[in-house]
C-alpha atoms as a PDB file:
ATOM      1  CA  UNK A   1       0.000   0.000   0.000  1.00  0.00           C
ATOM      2  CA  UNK A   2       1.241   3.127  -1.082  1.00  0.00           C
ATOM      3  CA  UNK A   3       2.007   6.431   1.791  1.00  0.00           C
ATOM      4  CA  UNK A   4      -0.900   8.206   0.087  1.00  0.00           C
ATOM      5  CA  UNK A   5      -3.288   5.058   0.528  1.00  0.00           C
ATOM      6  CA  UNK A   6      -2.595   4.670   3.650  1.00  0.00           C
ATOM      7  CA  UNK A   7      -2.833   8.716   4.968  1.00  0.00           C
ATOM      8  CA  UNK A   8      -6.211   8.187   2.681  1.00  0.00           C
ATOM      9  CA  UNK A   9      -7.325   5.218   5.204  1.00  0.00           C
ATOM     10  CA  UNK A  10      -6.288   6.874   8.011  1.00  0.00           C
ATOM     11  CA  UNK A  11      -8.291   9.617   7.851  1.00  0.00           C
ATOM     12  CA  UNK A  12     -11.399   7.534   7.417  1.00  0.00           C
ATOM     13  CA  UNK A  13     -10.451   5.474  10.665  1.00  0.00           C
ATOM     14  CA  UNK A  14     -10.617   9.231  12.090  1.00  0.00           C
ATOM     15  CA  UNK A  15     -13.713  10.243  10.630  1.00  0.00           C
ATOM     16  CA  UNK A  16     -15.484   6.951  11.030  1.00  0.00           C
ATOM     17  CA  UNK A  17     -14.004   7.529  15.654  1.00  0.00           C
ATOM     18  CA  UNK A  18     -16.136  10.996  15.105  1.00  0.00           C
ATOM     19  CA  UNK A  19     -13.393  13.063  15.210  1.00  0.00           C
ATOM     20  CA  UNK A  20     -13.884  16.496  13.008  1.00  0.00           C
ATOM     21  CA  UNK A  21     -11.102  17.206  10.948  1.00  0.00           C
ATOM     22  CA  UNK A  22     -11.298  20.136   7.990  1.00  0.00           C
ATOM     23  CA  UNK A  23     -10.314  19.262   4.368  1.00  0.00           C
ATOM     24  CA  UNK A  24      -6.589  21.884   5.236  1.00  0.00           C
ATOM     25  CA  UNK A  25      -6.040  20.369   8.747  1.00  0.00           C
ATOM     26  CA  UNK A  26      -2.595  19.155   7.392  1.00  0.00           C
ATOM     27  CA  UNK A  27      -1.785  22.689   6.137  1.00  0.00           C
ATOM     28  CA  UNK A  28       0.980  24.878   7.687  1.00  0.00           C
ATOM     29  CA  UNK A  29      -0.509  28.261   9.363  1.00  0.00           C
ATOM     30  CA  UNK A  30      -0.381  31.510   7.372  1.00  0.00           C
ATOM     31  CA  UNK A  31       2.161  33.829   8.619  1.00  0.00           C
ATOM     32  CA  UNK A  32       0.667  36.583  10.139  1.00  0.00           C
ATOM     33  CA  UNK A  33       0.529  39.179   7.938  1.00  0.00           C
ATOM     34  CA  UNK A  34       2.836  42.533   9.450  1.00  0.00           C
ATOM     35  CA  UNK A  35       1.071  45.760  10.268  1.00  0.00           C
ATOM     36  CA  UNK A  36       2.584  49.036   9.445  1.00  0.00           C
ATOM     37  CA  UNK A  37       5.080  50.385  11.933  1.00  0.00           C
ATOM     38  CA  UNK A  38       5.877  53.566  13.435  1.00  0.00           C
ATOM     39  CA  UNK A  39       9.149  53.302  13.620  1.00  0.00           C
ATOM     40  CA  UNK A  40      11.291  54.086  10.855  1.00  0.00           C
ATOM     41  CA  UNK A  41      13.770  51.526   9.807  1.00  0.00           C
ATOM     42  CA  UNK A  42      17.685  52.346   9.484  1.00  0.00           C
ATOM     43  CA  UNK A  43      17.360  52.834   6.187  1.00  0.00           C
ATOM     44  CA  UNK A  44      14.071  54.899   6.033  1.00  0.00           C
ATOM     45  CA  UNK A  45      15.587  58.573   4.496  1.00  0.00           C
ATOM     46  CA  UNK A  46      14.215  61.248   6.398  1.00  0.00           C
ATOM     47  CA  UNK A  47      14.350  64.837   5.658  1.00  0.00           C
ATOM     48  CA  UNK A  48      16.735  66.618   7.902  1.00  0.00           C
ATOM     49  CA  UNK A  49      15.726  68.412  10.655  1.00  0.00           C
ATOM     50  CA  UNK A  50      16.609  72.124   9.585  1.00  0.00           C
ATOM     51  CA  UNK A  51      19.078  73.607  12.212  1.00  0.00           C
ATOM     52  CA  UNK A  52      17.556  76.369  14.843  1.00  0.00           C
ATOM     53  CA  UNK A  53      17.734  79.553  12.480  1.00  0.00           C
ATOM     54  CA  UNK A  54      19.555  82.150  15.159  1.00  0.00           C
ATOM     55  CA  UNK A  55      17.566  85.315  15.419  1.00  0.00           C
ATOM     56  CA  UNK A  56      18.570  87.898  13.066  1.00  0.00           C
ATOM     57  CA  UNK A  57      20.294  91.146  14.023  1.00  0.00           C
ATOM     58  CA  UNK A  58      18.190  94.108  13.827  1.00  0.00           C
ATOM     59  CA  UNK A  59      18.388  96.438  10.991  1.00  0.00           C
ATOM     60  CA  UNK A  60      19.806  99.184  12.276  1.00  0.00           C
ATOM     61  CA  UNK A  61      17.174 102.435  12.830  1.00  0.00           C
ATOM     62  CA  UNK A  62      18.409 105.397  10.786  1.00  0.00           C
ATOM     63  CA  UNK A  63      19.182 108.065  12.992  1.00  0.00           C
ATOM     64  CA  UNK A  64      16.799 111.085  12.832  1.00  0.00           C
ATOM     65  CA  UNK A  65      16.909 114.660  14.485  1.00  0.00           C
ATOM     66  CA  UNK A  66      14.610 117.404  14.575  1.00  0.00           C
ATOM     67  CA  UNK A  67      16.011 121.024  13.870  1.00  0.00           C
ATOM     68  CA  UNK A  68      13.568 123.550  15.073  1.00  0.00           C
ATOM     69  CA  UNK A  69      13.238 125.740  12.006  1.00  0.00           C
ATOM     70  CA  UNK A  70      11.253 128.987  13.883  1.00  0.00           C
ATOM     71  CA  UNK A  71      14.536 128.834  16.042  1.00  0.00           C
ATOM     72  CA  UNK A  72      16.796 128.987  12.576  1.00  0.00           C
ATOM     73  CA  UNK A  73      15.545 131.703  11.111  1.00  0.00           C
ATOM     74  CA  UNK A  74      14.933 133.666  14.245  1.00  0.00           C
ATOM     75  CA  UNK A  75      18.976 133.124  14.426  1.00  0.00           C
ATOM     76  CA  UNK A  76      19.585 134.721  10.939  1.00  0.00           C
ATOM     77  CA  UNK A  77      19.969 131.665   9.242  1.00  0.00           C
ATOM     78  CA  UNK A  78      18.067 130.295   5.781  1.00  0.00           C
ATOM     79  CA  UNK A  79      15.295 128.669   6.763  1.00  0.00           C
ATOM     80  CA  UNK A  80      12.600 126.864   4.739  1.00  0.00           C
ATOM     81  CA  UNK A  81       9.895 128.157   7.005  1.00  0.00           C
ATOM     82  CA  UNK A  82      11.327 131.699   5.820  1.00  0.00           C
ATOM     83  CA  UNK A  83      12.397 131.629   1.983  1.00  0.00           C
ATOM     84  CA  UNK A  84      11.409 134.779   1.374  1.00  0.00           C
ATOM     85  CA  UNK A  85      14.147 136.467   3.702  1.00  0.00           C
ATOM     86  CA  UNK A  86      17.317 138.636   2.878  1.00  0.00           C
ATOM     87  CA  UNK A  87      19.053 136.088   4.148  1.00  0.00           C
ATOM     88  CA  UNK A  88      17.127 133.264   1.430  1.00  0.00           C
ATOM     89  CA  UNK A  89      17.648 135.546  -1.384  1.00  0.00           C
ATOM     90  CA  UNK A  90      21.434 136.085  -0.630  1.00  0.00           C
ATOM     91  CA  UNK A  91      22.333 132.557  -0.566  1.00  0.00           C
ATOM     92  CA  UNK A  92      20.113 131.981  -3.897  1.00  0.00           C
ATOM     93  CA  UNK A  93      22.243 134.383  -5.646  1.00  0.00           C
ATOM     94  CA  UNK A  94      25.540 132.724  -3.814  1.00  0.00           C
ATOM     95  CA  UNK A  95      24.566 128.718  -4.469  1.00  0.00           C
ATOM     96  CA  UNK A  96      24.053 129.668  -8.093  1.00  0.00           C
ATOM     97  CA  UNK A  97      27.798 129.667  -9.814  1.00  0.00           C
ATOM     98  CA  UNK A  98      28.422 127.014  -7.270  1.00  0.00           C
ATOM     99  CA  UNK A  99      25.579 124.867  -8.106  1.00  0.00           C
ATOM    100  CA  UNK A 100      26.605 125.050 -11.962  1.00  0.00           C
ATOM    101  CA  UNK A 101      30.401 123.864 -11.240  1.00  0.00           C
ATOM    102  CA  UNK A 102      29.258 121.003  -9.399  1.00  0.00           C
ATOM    103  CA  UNK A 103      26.565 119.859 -12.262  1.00  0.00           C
ATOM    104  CA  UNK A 104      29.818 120.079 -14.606  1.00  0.00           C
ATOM    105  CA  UNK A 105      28.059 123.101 -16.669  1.00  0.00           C
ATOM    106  CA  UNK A 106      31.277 125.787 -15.443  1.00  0.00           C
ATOM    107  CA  UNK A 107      33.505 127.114 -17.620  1.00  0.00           C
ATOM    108  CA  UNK A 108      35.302 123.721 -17.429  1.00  0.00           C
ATOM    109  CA  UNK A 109      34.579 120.280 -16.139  1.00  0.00           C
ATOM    110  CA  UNK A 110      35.843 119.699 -12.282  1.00  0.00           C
ATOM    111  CA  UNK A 111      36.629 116.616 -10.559  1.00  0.00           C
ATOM    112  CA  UNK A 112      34.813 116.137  -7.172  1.00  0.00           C
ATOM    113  CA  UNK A 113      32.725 119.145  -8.292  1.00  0.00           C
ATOM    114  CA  UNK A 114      30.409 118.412  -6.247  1.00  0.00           C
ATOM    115  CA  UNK A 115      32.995 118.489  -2.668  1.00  0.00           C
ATOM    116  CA  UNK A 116      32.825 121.886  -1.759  1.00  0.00           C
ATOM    117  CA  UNK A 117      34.546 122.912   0.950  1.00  0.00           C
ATOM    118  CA  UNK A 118      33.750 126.189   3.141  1.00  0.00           C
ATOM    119  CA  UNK A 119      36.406 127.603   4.862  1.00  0.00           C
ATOM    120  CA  UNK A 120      38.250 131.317   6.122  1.00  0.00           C
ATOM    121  CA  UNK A 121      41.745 132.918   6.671  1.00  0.00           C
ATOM    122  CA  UNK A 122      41.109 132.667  10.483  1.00  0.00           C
ATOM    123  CA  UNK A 123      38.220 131.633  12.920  1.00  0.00           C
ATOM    124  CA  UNK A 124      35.375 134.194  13.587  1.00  0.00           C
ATOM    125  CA  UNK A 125      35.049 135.041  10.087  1.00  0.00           C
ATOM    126  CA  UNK A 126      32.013 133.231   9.573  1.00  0.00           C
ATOM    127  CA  UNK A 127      33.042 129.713   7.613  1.00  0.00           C
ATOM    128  CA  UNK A 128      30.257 127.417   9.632  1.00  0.00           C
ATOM    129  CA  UNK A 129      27.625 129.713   9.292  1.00  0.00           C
ATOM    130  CA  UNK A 130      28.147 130.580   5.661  1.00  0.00           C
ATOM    131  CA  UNK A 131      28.297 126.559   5.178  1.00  0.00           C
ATOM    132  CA  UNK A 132      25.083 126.160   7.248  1.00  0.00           C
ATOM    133  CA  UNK A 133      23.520 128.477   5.380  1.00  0.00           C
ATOM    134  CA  UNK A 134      24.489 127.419   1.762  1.00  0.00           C
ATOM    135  CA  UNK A 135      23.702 123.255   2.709  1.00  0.00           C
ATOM    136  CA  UNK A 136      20.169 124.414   3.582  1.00  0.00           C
ATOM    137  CA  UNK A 137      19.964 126.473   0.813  1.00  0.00           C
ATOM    138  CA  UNK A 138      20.525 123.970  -2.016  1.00  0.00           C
ATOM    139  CA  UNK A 139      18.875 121.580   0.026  1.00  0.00           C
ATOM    140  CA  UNK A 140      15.946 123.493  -0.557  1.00  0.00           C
ATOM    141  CA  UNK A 141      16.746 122.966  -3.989  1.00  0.00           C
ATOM    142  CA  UNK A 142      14.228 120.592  -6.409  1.00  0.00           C
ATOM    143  CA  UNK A 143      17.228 118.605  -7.619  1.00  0.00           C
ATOM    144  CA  UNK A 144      19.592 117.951  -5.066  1.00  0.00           C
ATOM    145  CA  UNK A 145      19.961 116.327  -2.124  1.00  0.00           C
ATOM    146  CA  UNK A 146      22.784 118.160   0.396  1.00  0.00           C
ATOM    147  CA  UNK A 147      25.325 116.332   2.880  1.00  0.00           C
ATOM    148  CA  UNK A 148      26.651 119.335   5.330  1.00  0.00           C
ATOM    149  CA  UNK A 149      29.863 117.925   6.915  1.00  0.00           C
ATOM    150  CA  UNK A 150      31.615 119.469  10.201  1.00  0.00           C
ATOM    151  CA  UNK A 151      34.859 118.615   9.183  1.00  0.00           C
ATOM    152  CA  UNK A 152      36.082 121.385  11.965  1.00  0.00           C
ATOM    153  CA  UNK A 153      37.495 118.281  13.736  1.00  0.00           C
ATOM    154  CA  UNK A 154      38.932 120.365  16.631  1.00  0.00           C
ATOM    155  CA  UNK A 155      36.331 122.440  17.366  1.00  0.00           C
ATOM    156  CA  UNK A 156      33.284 121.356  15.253  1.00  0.00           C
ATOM    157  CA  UNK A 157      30.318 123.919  15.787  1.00  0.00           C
ATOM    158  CA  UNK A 158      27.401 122.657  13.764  1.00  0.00           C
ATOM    159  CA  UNK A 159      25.226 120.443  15.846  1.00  0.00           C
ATOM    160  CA  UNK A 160      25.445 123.184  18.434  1.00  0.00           C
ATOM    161  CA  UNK A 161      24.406 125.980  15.532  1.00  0.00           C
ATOM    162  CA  UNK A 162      21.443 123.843  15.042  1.00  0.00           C
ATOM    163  CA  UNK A 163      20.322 123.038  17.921  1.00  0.00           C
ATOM    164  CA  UNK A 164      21.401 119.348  18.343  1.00  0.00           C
ATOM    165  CA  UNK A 165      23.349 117.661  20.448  1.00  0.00           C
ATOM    166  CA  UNK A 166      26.914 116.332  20.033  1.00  0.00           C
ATOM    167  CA  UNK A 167      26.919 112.611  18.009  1.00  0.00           C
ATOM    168  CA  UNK A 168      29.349 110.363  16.714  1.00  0.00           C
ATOM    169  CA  UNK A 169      30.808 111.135  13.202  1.00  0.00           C
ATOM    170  CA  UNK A 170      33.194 111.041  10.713  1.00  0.00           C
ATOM    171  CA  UNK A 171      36.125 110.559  13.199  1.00  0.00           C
ATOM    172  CA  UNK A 172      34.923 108.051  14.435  1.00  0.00           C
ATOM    173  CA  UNK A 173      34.770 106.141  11.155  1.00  0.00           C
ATOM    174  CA  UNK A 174      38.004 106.800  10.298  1.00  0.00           C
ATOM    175  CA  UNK A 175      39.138 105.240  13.768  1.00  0.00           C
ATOM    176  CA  UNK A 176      37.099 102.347  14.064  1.00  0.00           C
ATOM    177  CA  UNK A 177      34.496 103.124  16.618  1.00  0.00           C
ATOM    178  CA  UNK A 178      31.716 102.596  13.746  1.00  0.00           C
ATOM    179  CA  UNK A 179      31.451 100.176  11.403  1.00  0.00           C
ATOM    180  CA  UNK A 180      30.223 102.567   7.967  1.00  0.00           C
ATOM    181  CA  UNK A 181      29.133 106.241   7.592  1.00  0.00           C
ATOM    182  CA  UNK A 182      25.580 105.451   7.540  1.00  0.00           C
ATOM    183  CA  UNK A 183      25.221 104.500  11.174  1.00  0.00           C
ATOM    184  CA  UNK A 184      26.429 108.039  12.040  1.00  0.00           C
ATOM    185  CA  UNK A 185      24.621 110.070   9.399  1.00  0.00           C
ATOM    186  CA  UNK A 186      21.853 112.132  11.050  1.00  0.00           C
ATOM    187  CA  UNK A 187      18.978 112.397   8.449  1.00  0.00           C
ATOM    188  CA  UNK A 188      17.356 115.530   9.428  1.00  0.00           C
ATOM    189  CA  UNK A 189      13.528 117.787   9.161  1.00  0.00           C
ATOM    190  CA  UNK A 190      14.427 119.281   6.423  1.00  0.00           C
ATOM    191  CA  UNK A 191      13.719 116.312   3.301  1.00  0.00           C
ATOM    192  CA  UNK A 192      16.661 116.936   1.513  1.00  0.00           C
ATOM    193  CA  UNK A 193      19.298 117.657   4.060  1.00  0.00           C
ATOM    194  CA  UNK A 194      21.177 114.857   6.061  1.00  0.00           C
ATOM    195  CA  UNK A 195      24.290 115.838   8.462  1.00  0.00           C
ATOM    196  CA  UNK A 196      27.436 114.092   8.945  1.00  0.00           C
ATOM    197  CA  UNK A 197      29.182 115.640  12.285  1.00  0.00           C
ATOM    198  CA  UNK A 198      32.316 115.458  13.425  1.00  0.00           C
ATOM    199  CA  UNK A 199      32.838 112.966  16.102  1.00  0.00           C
ATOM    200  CA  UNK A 200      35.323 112.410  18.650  1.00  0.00           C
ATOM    201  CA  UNK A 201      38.322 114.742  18.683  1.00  0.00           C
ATOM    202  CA  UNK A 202      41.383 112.723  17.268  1.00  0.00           C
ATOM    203  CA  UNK A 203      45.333 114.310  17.980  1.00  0.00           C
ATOM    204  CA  UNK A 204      46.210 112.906  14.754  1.00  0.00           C
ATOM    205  CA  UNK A 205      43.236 114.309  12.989  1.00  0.00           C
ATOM    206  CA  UNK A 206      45.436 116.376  10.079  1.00  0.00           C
ATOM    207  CA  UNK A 207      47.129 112.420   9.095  1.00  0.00           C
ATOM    208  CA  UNK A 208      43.675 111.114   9.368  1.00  0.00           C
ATOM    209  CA  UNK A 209      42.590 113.626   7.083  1.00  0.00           C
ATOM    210  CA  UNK A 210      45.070 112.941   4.424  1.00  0.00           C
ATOM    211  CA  UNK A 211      44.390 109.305   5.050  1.00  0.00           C
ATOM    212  CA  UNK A 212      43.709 106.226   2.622  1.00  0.00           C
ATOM    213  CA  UNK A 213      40.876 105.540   4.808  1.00  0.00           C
ATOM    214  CA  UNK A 214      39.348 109.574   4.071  1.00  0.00           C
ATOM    215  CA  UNK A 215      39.992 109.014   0.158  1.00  0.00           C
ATOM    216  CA  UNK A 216      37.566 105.950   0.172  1.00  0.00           C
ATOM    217  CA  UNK A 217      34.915 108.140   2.694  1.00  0.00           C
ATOM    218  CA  UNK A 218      35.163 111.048   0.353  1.00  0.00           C
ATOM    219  CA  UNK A 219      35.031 108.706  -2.832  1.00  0.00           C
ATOM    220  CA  UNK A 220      31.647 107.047  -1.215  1.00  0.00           C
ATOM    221  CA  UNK A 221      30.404 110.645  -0.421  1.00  0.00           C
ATOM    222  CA  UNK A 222      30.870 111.863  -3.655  1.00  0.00           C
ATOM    223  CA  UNK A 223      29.726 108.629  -6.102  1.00  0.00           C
ATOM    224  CA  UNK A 224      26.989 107.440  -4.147  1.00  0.00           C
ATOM    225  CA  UNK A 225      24.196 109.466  -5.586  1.00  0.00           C
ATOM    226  CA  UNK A 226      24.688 111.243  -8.682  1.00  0.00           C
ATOM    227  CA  UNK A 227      22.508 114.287  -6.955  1.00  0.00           C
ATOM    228  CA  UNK A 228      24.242 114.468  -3.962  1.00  0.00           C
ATOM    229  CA  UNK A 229      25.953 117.669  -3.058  1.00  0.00           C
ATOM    230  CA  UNK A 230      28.316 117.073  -0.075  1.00  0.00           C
ATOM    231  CA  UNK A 231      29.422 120.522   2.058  1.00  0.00           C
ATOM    232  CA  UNK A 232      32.114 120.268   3.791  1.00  0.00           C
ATOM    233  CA  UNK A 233      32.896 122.863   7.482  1.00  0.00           C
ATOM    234  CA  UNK A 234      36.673 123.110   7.816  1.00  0.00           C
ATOM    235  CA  UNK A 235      39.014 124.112  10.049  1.00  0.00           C
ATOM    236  CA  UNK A 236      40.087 128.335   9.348  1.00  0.00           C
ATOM    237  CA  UNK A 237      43.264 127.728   6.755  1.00  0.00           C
ATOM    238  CA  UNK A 238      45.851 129.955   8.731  1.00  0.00           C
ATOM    239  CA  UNK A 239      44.897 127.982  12.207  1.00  0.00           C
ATOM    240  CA  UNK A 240      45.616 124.365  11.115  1.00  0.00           C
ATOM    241  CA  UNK A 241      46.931 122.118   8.793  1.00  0.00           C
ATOM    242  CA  UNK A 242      43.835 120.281   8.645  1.00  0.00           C
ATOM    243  CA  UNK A 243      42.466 122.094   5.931  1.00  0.00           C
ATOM    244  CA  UNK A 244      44.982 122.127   3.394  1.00  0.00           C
ATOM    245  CA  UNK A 245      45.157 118.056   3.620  1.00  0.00           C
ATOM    246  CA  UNK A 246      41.093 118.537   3.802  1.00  0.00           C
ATOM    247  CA  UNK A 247      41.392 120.548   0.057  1.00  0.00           C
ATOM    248  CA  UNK A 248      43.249 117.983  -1.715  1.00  0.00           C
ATOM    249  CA  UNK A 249      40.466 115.949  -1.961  1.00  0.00           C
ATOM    250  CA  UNK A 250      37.774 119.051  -3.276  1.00  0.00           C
ATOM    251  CA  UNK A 251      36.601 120.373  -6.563  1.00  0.00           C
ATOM    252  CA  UNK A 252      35.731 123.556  -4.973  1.00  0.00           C
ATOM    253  CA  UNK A 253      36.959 125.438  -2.084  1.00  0.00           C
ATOM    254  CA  UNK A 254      34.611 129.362  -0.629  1.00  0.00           C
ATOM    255  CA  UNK A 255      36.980 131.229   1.500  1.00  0.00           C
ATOM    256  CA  UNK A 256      35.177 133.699   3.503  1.00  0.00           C
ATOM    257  CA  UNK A 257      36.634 136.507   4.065  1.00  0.00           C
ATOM    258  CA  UNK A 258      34.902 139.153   6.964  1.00  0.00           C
ATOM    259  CA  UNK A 259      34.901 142.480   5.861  1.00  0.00           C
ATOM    260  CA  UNK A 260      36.918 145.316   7.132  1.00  0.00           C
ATOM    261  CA  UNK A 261      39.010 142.610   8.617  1.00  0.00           C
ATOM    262  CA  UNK A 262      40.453 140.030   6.771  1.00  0.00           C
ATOM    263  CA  UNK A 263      43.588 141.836   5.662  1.00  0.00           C
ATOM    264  CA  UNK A 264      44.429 141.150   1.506  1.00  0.00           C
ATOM    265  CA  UNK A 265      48.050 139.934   2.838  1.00  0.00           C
ATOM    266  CA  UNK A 266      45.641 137.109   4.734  1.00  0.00           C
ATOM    267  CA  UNK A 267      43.206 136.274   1.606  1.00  0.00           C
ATOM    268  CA  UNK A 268      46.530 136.112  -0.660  1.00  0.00           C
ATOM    269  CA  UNK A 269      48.286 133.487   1.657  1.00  0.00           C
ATOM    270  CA  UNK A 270      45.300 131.538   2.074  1.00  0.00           C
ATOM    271  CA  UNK A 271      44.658 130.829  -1.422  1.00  0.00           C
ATOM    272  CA  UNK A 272      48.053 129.924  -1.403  1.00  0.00           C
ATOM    273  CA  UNK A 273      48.081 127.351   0.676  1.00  0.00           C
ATOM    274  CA  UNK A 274      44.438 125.881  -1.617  1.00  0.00           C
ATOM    275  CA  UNK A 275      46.949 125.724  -4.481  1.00  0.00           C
ATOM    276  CA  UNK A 276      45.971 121.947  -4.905  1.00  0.00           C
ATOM    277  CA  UNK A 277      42.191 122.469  -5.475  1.00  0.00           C
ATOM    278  CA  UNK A 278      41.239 123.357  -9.435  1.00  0.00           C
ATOM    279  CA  UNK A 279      38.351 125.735  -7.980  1.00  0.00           C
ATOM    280  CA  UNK A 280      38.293 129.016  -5.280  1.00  0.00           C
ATOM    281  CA  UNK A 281      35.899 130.761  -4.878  1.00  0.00           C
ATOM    282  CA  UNK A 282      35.278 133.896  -1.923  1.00  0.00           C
ATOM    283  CA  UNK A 283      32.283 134.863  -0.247  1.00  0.00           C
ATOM    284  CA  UNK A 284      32.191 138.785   1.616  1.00  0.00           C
ATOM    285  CA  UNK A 285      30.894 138.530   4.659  1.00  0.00           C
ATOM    286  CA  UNK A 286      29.241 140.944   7.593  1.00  0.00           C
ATOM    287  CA  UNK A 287      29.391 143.705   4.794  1.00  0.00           C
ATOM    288  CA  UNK A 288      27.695 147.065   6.196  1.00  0.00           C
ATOM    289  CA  UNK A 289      25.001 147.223   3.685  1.00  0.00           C
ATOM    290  CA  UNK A 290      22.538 150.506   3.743  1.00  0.00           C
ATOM    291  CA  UNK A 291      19.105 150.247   3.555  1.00  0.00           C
ATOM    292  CA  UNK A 292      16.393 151.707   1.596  1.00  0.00           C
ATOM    293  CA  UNK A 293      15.132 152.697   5.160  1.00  0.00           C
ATOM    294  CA  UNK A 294      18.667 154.227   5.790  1.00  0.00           C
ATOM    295  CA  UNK A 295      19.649 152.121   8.145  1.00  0.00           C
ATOM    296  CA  UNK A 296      22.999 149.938   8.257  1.00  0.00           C
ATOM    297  CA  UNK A 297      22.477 146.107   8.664  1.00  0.00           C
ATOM    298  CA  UNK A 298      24.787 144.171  10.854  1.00  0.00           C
ATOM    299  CA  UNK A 299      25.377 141.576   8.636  1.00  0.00           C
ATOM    300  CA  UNK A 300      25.071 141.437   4.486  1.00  0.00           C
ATOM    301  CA  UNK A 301      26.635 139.485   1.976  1.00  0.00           C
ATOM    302  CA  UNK A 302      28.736 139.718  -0.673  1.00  0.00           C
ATOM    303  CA  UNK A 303      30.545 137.238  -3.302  1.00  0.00           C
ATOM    304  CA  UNK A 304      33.012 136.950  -5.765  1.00  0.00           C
ATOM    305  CA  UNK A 305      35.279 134.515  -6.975  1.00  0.00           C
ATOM    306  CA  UNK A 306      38.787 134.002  -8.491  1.00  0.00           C
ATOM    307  CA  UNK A 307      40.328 130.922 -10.175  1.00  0.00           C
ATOM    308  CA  UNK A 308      43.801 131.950  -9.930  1.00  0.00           C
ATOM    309  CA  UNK A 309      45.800 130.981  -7.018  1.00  0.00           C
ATOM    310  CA  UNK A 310      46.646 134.408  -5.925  1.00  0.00           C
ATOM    311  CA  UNK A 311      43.433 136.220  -6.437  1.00  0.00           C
ATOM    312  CA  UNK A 312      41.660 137.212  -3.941  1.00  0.00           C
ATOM    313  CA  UNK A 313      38.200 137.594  -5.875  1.00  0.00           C
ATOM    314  CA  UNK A 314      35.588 141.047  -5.882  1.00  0.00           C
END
C-alpha cells in the first residue's frame, strides 16, 4: 500500500471515531501578515531636521533729528519756514555759480565738483555759518539732495548751531568706533538735508585727514548718488593744517573773508596754501550794507570769486 493510501485510510479510521477534521487540517498556518510600523527603519531617508535659524540682528534704525526751524531763522539763518528772507535771497544768488560747477556746466569740467569745501583765513570770520547756510539752501533745492559735513574736527560747531546735540561722526569712522558712515549720518527735518558731524576729537586728525581711509569716505560721499551735493565745514586755513590736507580731496573750495578785517596779505596766503584744489571761490561777509530805510544792517553778503591761485576775488 502506497504512503498516500494509507494517509487516505487513516483519515477515514478518524472520521469513522467521530473526530472532526477540515479538508486543510494538514496545512501549515499563514504567517501573520505585518502591520505598518511607526518606527522608521535604518534605512528609512528622512528629511533633515533644519538647524535652529539664530535670530537675526536688527536692521539698524536710521538716525533722525529734529532742527527747530522757527529757532533757525529767528537766528539769521536760511530757513525753509522763511524763503522769502534777505538772508534766502542772498544765498540763492551765492549757491548759483556754485551749483553750476558742481553739475559740470562751469567754464570747465571739475573733478569732485560736487565736494565743496567752506572755509576762512582765520576763525570768527564766519566759515560754519556761511556753510550752514548754503547746505540748507541747495537743500531746498528741487534737484539735489545736500550732505553738510563738520569737518572742523577740533572744534566742530554745527550740531550746536542747530540746535542738536553732540553725536558720533566722521572721526569716528576713520578710527574704528563705527562700522560705515551710515550708522552716524543724522537724516534731518528738512527732506533733503542729512548731516554728517564730526565725532570724537582725534590728535592725529590732520594724518587722518590725508588718510587712505578719508579718500575711500570722500570717494563714497561723492559717487553714491549722482545728486548728492556734499558741504564740507573746515578748520580756518591759517589755524591748522587740517584744511589744506582737507582741500586735496575738493573740486571747490569758498573762503570767507569778513569784511573790514580780513587783511588782503591774509586772503593772498590763504589761497596759497588751496593751491591743490582746481576751484576758489570767496564769499564777503558781515558787509555794512545801507538800507532803503537808511539804516545799516549788521550783517550782508557779498561774493566773488577768483580761479587763480593768488586772487583774492571782488
Amino acid at each position: 500500500m502506497s504512503i498516500i493510501e494509507k494517509a487516505v485510510e487513516r483519515l477515514d479510521q478518524l472520521k469513522r471515531a467521530g473526530l472532526d477534521v477540515g479538508d486543510d487540517a494538514g496545512a501549515r498556518p499563514e504567517a501573520p501578515v505585518a502591520q505598518p510600523s511607526v518606527v522608521a527603519s535604518a534605512t528609512t531617508q528622512l528629511p533633515p531636521t533644519p538647524a535652529p535659524v539664530p535670530d537675526a540682528e536688527p536692521a539698524r534704525e536710521r538716525r533722525t533729528v529734529h532742527i527747530d526751524l522757527d529757532r533757525l531763522g529767528a537766528l539769521g539763518f536760511v530757513s525753509p519756514s522763511k524763503p522769502n528772507s534777505p538772508i534766502a535771497e542772498q544765498y540763492r544768488i551765492i549757491k548759483r555759480p556754485v551749483l553750476r560747477n558742481a553739475q559740470g556746466k562751469g567754464a570747465a569740467p571739475i573733478e569732485n565738483g560736487n565736494l565743496i569745501m567752506v572755509t576762512s583765513s582765520v576763525p570768527g570770520e564766519g566759515k560754519s555759518f556761511s556753510a550752514i547756510n548754503l547746505a540748507i539752501s541747495m537743500a531746498m533745492e528741487l534737484d539735489h539732495t545736500v550732505l553738510l559735513v563738520d569737518a572742523d574736527v577740533s572744534k566742530p560747531s554745527v550740531l550746536a548751531a542747530l540746535g542738536l546735540p553732540a553725536s558720533s561722526g566722521m572721526m569716528d569712522v576713520l578710527q574704528g568706533h563705527e562700522s560705515s558712515i551710515g550708522d552716524v549720518m543724522l537724516h534731518t527735518n528738512i527732506a533733503k538735508l542729512t548731516i554728517l558731524p564730526a565725532g570724537r576729537p582725534q590728535q592725529r586728525a590732520t594724518e587722518m585727514l590725508a588718510s587712505d581711509a578719508m579718500n575711500a569716505l570722500l570717494e563714497e560721499l561723492a559717487t553714491r548718488y549722482k545728486d548728492r551735493i556734499v558741504i564740507f565745514d573746515s578748520p580756518p586755513v591759517l589755524v591748522t593744517t587740517e584744511a589744506r590736507a582737507l582741500a586735496t580731496h575738493m573740486g571747490q573750495v569758498i573762503v570767507v573773508v569778513e569784511s573790514e578785517r580780513s587783511t588782503h596779505a591774509m586772503v593772498k596766503q590763504s589761497l596759497a596754501t588751496l593751491e591743490a584744489c582746481p576751484v576758489k571761490l570767496m564769499l564777503l561777509n558781515k558787509v555794512r550794507q545801507q538800507s532803503s530805510s537808511g539804516h545799516y544792517g549788521v550783517y550782508g553778503y557779498g561774493y566773488g570769486y577768483g580761479y587763480g591761485k593768488n586772487e583774492a576775488g571782488s
